[in-house]
C-alpha atoms as a PDB file:
ATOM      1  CA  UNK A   1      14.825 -82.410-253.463  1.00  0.00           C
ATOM      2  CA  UNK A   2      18.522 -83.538-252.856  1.00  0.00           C
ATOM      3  CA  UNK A   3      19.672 -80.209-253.359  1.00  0.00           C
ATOM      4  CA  UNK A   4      17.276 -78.747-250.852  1.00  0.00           C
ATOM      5  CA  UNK A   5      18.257 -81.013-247.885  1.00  0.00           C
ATOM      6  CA  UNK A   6      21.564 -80.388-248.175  1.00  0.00           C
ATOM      7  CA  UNK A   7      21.276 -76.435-247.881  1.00  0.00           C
ATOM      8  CA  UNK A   8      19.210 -76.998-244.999  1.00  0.00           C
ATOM      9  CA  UNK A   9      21.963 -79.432-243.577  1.00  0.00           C
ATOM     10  CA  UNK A  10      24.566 -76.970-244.330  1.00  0.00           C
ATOM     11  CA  UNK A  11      22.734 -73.418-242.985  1.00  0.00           C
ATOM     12  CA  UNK A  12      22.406 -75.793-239.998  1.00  0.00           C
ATOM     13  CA  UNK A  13      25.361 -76.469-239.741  1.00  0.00           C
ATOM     14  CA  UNK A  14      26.286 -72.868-239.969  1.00  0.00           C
ATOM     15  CA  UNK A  15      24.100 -71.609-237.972  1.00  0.00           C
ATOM     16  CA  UNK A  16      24.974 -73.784-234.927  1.00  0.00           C
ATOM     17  CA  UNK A  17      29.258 -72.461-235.426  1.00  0.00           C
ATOM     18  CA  UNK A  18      27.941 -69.451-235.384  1.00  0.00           C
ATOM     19  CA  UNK A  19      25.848 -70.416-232.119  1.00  0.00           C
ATOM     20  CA  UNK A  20      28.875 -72.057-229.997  1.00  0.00           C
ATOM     21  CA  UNK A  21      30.995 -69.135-231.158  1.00  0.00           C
ATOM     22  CA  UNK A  22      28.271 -66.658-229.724  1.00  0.00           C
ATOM     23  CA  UNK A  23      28.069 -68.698-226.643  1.00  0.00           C
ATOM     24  CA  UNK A  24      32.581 -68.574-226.545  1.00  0.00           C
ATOM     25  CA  UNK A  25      32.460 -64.891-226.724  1.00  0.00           C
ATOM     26  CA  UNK A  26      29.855 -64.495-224.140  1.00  0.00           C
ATOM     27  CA  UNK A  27      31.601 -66.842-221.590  1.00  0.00           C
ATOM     28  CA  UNK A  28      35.126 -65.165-222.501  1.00  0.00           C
ATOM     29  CA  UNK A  29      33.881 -61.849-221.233  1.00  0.00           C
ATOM     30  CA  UNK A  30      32.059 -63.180-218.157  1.00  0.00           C
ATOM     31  CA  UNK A  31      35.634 -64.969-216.713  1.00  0.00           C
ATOM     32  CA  UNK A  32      36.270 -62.831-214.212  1.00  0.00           C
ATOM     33  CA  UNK A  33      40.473 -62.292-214.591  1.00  0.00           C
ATOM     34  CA  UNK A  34      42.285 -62.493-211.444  1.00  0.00           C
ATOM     35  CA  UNK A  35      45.048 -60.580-212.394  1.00  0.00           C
ATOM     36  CA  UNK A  36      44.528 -56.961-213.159  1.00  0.00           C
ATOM     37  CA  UNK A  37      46.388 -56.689-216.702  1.00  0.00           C
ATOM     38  CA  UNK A  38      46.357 -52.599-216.283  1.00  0.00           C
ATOM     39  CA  UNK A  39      48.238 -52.386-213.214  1.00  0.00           C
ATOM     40  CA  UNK A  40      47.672 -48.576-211.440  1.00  0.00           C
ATOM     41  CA  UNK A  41      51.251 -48.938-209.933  1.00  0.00           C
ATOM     42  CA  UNK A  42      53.784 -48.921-212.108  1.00  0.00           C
ATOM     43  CA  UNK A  43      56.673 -49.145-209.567  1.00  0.00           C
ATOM     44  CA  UNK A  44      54.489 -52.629-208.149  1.00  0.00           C
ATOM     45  CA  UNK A  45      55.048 -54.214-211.373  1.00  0.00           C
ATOM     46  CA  UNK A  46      58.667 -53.185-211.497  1.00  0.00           C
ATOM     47  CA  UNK A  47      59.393 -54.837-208.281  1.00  0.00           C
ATOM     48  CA  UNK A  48      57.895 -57.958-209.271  1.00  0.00           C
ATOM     49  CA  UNK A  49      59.658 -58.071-212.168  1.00  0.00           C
ATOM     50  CA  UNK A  50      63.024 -57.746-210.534  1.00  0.00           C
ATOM     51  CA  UNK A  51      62.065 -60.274-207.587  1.00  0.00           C
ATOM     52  CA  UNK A  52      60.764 -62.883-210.550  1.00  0.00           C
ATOM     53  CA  UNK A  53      64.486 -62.484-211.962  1.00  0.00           C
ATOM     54  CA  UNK A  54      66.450 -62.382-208.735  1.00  0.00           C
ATOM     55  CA  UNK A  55      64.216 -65.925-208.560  1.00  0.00           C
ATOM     56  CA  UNK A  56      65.296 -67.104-211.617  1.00  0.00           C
ATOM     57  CA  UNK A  57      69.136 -66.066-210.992  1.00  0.00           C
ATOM     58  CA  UNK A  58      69.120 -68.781-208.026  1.00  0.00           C
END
């Protein structure tokens, strides 16, 4: 009897990680990013990296 309400504790237990972990992964790939991490200009990045430094420099 002991034995049995502890497995059911434990795949409870289990089974609600596995839930919230579901429920991270779903939210994770609803966040909608606001910066585009595949830029299409190359040469856009490029200047922002050199103003970021010139920034830095001062």
């Amino acid at each position: 009897m002991t034995f049995t309400v502890i497995m059911i504790v434990c795949v409870g237990i289990v089974l609600g990680i596995a839930a919230m972990f579901g429920a991270a992964v779903s939210k994770g790939y609803d966040y909608k990013h606001k910066v585009d991490p595949l830029p299409d200009d190359a040469d856009h990045y490029k200047y922002e990296f050199d103003e970021d430094k010139k920034s830095d420099a001062n």
